[in-house]
Protein backbone atom coordinates (compact mmCIF):
# COMPACT_ATOMS: atom_id res chain seq x y z
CA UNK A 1 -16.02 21.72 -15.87
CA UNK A 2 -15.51 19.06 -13.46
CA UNK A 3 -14.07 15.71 -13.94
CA UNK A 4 -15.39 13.04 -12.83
CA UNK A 5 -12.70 10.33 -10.82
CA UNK A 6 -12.56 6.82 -10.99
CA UNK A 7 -12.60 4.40 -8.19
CA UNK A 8 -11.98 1.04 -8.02
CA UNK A 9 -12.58 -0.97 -4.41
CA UNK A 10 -9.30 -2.77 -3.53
CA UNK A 11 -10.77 -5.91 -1.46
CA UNK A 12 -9.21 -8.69 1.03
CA UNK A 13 -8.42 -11.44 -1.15
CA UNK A 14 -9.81 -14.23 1.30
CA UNK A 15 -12.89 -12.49 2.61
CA UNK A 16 -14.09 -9.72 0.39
CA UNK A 17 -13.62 -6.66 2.84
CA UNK A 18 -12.78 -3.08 1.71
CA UNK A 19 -9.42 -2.34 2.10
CA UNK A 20 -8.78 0.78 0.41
CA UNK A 21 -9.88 2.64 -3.01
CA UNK A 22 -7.68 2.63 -6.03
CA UNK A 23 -7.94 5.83 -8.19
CA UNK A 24 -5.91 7.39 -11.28
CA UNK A 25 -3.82 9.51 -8.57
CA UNK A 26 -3.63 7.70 -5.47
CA UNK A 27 -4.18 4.45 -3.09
CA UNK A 28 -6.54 5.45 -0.32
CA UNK A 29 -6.90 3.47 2.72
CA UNK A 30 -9.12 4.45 5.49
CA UNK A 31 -10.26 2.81 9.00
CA UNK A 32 -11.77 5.07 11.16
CA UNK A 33 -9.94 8.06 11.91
CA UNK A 34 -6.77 7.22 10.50
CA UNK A 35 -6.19 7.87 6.65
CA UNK A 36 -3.20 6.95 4.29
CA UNK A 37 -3.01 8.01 1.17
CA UNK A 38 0.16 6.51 -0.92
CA UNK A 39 1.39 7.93 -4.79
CA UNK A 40 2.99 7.15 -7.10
CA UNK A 41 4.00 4.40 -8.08
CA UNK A 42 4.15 1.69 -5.04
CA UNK A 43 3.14 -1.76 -3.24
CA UNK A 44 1.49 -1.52 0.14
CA UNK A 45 1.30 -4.79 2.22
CA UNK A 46 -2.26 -4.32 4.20
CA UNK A 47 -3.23 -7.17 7.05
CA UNK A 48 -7.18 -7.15 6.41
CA UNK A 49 -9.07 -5.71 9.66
CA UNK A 50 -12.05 -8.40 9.74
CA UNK A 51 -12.30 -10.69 12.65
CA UNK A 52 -10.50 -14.16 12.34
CA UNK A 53 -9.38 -13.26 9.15
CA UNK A 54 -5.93 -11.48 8.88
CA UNK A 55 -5.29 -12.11 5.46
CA UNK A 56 -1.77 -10.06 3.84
CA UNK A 57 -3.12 -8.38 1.05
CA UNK A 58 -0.63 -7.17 -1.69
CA UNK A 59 -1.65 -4.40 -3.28
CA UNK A 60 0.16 -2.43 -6.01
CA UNK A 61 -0.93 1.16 -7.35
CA UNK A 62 1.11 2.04 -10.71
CA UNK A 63 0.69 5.53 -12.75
CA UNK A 64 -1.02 5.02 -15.92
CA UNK A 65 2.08 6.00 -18.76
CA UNK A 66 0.91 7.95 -21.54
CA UNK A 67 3.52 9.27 -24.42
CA UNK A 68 4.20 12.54 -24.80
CA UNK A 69 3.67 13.93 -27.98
CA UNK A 70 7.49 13.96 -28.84
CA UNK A 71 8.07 10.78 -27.72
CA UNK A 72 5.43 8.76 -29.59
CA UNK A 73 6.72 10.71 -33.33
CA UNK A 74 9.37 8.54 -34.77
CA UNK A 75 12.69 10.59 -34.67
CA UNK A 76 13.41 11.89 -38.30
CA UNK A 77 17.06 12.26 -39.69
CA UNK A 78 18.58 14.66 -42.08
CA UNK A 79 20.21 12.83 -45.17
């Protein structure tokens, strides 16, 4: 069975262009022939591509934190 990944579009903050795709894994950023992929957790400073524009874009990619089963039990004590 195949699972099915979430994107989400990571866009310049002055002019609306695609900068890169944020999924559960990774950061993605693409422009022509040259790909980056960053993960883990991190924050990647991208200069959007468009024209005049040139805006810094800040954009931060943090792993989703789910409990472990042991971790989410409240720790019991012997009397």
């Amino acid at each position: 069975m195949k699972t099915q990944s979430t994107t989400t579009d990571c866009r310049c903050k002055a002019c609306g262009a695609l900068l890169a795709k944020l999924d559960r894994d990774s950061l993605t950023i693409r422009r022509g022939d040259m790909q980056i992929v960053v993960t883990g957790d991190s924050t990647v400073s991208v200069t959007c591509y468009r024209g005049r524009c040139r805006t810094l874009n800040v954009l931060a990619s943090r792993r989703p934190t789910t409990p472990s089963p042991a971790s989410a039990l409240p720790r019991a004590t012997a009397a």
